[in-house]
N, C-alpha and C. Protein backbone atom coordinates (compact mmCIF):
# COMPACT_ATOMS: atom_id res chain seq x y z
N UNK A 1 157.26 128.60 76.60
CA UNK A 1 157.91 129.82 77.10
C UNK A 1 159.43 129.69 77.05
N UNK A 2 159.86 128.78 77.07
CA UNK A 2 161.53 128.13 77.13
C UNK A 2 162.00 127.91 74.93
N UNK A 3 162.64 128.57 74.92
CA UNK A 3 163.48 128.50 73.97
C UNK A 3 164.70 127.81 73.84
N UNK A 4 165.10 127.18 72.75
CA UNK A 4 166.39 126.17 72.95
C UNK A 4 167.05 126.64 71.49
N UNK A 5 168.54 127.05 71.67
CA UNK A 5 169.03 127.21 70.43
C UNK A 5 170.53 126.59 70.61
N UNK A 6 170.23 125.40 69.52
CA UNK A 6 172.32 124.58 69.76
C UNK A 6 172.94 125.61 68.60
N UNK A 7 174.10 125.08 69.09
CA UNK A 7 175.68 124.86 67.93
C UNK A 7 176.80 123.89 68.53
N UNK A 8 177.36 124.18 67.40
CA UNK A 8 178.36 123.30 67.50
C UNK A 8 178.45 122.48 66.97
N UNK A 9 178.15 121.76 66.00
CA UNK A 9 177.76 120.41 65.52
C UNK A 9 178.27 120.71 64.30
N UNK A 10 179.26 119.80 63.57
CA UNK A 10 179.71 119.93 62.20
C UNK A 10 180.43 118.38 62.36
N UNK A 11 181.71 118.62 61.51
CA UNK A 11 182.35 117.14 60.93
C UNK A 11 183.55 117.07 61.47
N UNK A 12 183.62 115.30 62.40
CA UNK A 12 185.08 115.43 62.84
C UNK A 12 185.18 113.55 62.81
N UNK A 13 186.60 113.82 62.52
CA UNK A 13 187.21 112.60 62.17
C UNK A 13 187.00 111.34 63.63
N UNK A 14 186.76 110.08 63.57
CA UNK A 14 187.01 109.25 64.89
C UNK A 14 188.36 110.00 65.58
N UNK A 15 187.51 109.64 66.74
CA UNK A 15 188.65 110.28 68.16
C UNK A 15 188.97 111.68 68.34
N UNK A 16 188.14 112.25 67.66
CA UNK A 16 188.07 113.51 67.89
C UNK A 16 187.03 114.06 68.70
N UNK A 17 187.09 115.53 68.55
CA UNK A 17 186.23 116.07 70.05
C UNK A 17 185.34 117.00 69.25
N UNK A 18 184.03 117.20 70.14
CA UNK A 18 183.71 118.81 69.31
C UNK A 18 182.55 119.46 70.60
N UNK A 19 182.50 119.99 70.86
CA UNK A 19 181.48 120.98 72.16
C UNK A 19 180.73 121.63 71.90
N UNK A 20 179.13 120.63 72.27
CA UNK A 20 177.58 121.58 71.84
C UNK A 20 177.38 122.44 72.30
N UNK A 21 176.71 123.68 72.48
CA UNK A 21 176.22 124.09 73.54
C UNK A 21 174.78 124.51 73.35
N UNK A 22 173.95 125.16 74.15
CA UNK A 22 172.69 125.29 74.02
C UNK A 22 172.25 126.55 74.51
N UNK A 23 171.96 127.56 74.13
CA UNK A 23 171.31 128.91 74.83
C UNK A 23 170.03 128.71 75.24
N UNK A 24 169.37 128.96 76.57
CA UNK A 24 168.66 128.83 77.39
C UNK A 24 167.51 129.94 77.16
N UNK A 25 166.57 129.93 76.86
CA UNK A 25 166.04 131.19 77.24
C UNK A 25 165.52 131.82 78.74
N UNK A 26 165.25 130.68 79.40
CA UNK A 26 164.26 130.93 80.68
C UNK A 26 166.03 130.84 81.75
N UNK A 27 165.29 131.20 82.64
CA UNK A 27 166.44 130.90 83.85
C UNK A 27 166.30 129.71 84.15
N UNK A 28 167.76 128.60 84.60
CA UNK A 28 167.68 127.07 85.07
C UNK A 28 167.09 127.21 86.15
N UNK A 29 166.75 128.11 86.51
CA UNK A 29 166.13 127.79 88.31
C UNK A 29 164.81 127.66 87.96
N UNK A 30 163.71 127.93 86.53
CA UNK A 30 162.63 127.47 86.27
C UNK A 30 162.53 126.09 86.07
N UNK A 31 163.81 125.18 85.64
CA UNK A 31 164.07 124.50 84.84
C UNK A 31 164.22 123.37 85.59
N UNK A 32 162.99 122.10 85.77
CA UNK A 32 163.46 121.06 86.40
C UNK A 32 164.22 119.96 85.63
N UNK A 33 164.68 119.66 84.50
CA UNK A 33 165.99 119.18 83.77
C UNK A 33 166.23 119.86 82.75
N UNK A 34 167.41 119.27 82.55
CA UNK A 34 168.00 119.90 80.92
C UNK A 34 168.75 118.91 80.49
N UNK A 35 169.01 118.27 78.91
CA UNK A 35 169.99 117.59 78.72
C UNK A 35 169.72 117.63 76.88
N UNK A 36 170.71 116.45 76.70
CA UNK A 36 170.95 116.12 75.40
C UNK A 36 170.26 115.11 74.63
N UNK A 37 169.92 115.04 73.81
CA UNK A 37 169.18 113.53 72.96
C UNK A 37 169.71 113.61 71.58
N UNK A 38 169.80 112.64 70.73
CA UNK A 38 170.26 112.67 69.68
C UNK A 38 169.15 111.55 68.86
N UNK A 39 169.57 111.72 67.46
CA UNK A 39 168.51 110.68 66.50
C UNK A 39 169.46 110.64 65.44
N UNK A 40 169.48 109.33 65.33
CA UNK A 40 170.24 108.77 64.10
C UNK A 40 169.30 108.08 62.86
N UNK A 41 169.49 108.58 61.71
CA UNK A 41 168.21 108.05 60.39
C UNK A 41 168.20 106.43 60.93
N UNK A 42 166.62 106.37 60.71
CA UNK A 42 166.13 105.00 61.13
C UNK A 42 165.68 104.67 62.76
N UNK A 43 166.83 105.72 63.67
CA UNK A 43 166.52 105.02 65.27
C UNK A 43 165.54 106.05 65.84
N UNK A 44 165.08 105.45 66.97
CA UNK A 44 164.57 106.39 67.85
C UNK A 44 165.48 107.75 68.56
N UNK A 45 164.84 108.18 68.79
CA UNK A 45 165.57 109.58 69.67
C UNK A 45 165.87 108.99 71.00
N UNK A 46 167.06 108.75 71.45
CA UNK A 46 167.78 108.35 72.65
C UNK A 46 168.62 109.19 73.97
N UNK A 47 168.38 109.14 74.83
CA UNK A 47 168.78 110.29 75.68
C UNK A 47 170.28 109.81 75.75
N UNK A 48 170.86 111.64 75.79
CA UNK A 48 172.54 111.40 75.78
C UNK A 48 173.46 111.14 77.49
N UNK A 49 172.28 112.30 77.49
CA UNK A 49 172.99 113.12 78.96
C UNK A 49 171.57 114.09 79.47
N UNK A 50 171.31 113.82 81.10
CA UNK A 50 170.37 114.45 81.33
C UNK A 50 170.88 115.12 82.53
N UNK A 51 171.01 116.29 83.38
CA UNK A 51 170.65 117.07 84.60
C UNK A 51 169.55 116.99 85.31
N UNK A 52 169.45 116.64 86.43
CA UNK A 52 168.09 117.20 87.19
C UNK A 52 168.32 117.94 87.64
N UNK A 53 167.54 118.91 88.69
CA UNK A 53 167.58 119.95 88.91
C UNK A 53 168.05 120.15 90.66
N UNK A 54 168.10 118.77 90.79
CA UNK A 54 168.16 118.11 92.14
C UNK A 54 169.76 117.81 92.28
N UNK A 55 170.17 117.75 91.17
CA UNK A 55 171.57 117.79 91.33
C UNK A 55 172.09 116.18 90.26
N UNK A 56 171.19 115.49 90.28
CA UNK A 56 171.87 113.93 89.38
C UNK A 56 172.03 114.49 88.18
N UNK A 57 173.08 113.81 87.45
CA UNK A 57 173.18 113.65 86.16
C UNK A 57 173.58 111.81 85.79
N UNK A 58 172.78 111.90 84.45
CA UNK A 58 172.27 110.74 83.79
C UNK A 58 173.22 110.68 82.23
N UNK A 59 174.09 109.55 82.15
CA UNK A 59 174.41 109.45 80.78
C UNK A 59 174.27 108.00 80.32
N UNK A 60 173.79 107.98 78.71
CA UNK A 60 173.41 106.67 78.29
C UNK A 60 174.88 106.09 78.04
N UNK A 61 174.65 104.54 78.47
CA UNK A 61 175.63 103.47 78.92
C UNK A 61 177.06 104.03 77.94
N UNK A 62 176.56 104.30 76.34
CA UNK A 62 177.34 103.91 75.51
C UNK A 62 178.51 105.30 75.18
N UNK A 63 178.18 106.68 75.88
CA UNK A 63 179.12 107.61 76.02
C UNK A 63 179.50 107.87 77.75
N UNK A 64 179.12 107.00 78.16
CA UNK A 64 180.00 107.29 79.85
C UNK A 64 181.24 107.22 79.56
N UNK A 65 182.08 108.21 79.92
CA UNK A 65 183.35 108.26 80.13
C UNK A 65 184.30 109.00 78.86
N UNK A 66 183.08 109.46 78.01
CA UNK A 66 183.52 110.20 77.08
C UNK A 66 182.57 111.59 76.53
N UNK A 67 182.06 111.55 77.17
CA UNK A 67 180.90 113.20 77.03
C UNK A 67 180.47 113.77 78.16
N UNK A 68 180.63 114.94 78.34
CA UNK A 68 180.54 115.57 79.87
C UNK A 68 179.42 116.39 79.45
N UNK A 69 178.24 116.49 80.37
CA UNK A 69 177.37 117.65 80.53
C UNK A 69 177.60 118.31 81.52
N UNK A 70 176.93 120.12 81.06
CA UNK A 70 177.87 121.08 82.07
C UNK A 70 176.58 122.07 82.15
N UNK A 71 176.86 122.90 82.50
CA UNK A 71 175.73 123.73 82.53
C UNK A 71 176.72 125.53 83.20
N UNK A 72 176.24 126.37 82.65
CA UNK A 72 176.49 127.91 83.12
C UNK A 72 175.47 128.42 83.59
N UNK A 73 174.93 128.65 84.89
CA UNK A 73 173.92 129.50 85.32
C UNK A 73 173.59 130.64 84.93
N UNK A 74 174.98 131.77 85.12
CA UNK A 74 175.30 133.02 84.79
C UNK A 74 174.44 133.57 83.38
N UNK A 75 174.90 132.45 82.32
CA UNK A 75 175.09 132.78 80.63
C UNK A 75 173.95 132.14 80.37
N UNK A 76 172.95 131.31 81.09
CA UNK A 76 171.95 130.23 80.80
C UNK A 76 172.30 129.47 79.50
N UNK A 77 173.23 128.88 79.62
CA UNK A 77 173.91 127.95 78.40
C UNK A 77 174.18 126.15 79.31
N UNK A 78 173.86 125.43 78.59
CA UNK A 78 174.26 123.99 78.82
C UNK A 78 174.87 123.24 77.67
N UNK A 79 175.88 122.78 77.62
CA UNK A 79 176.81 122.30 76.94
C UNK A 79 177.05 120.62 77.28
N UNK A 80 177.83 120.48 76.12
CA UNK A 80 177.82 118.67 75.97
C UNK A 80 179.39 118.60 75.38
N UNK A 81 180.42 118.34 75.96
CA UNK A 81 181.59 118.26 75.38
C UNK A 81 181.65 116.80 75.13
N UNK A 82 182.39 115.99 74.21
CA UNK A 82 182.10 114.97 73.22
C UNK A 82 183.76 114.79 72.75
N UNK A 83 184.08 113.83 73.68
CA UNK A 83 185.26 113.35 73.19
C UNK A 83 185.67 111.90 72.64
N UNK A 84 186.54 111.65 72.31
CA UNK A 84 186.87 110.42 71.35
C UNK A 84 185.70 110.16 70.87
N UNK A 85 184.91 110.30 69.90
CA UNK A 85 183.99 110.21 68.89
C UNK A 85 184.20 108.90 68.33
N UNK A 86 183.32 108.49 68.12
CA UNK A 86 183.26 107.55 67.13
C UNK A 86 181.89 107.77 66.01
N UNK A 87 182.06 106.77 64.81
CA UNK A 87 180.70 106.91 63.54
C UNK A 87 179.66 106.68 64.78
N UNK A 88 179.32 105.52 65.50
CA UNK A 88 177.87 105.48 65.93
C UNK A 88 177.79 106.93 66.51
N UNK A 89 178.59 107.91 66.98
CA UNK A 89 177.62 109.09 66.99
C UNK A 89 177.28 109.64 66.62
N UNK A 90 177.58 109.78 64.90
CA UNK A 90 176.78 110.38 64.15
C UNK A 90 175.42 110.68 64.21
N UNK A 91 174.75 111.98 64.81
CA UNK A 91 173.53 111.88 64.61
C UNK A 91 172.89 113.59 64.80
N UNK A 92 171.48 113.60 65.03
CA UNK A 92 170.97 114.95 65.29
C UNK A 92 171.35 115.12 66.52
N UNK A 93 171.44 116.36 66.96
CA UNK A 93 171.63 116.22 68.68
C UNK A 93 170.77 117.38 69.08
N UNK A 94 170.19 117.35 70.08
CA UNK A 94 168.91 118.22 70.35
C UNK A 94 169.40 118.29 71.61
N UNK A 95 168.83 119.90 72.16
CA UNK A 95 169.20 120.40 73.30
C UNK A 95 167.42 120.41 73.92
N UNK A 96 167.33 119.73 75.33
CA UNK A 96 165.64 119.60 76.03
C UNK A 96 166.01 120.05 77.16
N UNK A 97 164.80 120.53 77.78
CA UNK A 97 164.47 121.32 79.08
C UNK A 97 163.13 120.51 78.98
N UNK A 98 162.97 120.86 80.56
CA UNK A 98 161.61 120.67 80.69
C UNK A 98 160.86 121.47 82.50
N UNK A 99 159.90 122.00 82.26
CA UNK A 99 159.86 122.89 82.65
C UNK A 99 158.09 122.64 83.97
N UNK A 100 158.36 122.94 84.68
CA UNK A 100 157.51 122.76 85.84
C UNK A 100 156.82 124.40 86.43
N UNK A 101 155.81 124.34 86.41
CA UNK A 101 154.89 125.49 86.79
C UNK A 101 153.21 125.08 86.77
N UNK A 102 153.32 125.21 88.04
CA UNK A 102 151.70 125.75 88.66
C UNK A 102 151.03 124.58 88.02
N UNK A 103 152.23 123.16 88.46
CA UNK A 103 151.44 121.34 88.28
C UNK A 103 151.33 121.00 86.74
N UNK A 104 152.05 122.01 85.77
CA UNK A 104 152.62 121.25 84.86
C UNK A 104 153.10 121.02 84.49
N UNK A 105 153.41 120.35 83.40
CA UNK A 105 155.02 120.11 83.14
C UNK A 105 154.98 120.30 81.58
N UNK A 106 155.69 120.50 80.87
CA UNK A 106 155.97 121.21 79.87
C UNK A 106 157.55 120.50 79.04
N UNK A 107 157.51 120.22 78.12
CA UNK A 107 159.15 119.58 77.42
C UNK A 107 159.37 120.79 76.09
N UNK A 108 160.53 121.04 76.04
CA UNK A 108 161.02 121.84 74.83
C UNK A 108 161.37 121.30 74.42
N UNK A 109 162.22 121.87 72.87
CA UNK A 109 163.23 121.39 71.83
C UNK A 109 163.95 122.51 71.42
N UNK A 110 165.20 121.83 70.75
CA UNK A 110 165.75 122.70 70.03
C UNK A 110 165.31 122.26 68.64
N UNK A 111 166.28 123.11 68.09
CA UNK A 111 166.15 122.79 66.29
C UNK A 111 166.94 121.51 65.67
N UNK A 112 168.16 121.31 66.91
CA UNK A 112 168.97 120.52 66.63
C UNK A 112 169.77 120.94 65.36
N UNK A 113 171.38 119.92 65.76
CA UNK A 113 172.35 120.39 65.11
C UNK A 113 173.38 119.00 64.85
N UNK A 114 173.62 119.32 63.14
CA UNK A 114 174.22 117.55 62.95
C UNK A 114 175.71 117.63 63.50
N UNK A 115 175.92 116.29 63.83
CA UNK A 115 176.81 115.74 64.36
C UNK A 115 177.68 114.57 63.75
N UNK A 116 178.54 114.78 62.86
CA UNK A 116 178.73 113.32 62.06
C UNK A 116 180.18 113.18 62.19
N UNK A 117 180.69 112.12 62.50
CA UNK A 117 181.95 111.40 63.05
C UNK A 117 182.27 110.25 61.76
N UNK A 118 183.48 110.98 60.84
CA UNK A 118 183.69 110.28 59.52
C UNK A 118 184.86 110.26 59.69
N UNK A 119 185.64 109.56 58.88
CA UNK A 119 186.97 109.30 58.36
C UNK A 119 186.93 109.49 57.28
């Protein structure tokens, strides 16, 4: 029932910035998380940045202090701003929800959108 659609994702040099965002279809108040994952050819799909709905947010070790997750209630959009870049982030980046009703639980996807950090 939850739809996920990114942008943002194109080509930027190391140390540069670029800002995902994600259109929501359902309202976040259905929504017990939302966040980011990415996949690089060869690796597993790794979580970037997660929201609960409870209020924590979760970022993997290797972008703390350089990627902010945000979220707009209003616009049902969640966003991933992405600064000083480096190549290891080159990758897919996928926008997830996951969704709780009447004892189940439910995970989306987006289509995902590339992300590649070149010189």
């Amino acid at each position: 029932q939850v739809r996920l659609v990114e942008s943002g994702g194109g080509l930027v040099q190391p140390g540069g910035s670029l800002r995902l965002s994600c259109a929501v279809s359902a309202s976040f108040y259905s929504l017990h998380a939302m966040g980011w994952y990415r996949q690089a050819p060869g690796k597993q799909r790794e979580m970037v940045a997660v929201m609960v709905s409870g209020g924590s947010i979760n970022y993997a070790d290797s972008v703390k202090g350089r990627f902010t997750i945000s979220r707009d209630n209003a616009r049902n959009t969640v966003s991933l701003q992405m600064n000083s870049l480096k190549p290891e982030d080159t990758a897919v980046y996928y926008c997830n929800a996951v969704q709780r009703y009447e004892g189940t639980e439910s995970n989306y996807w987006g289509q995902g959108t590339q992300v590649t950090v070149s010189s």
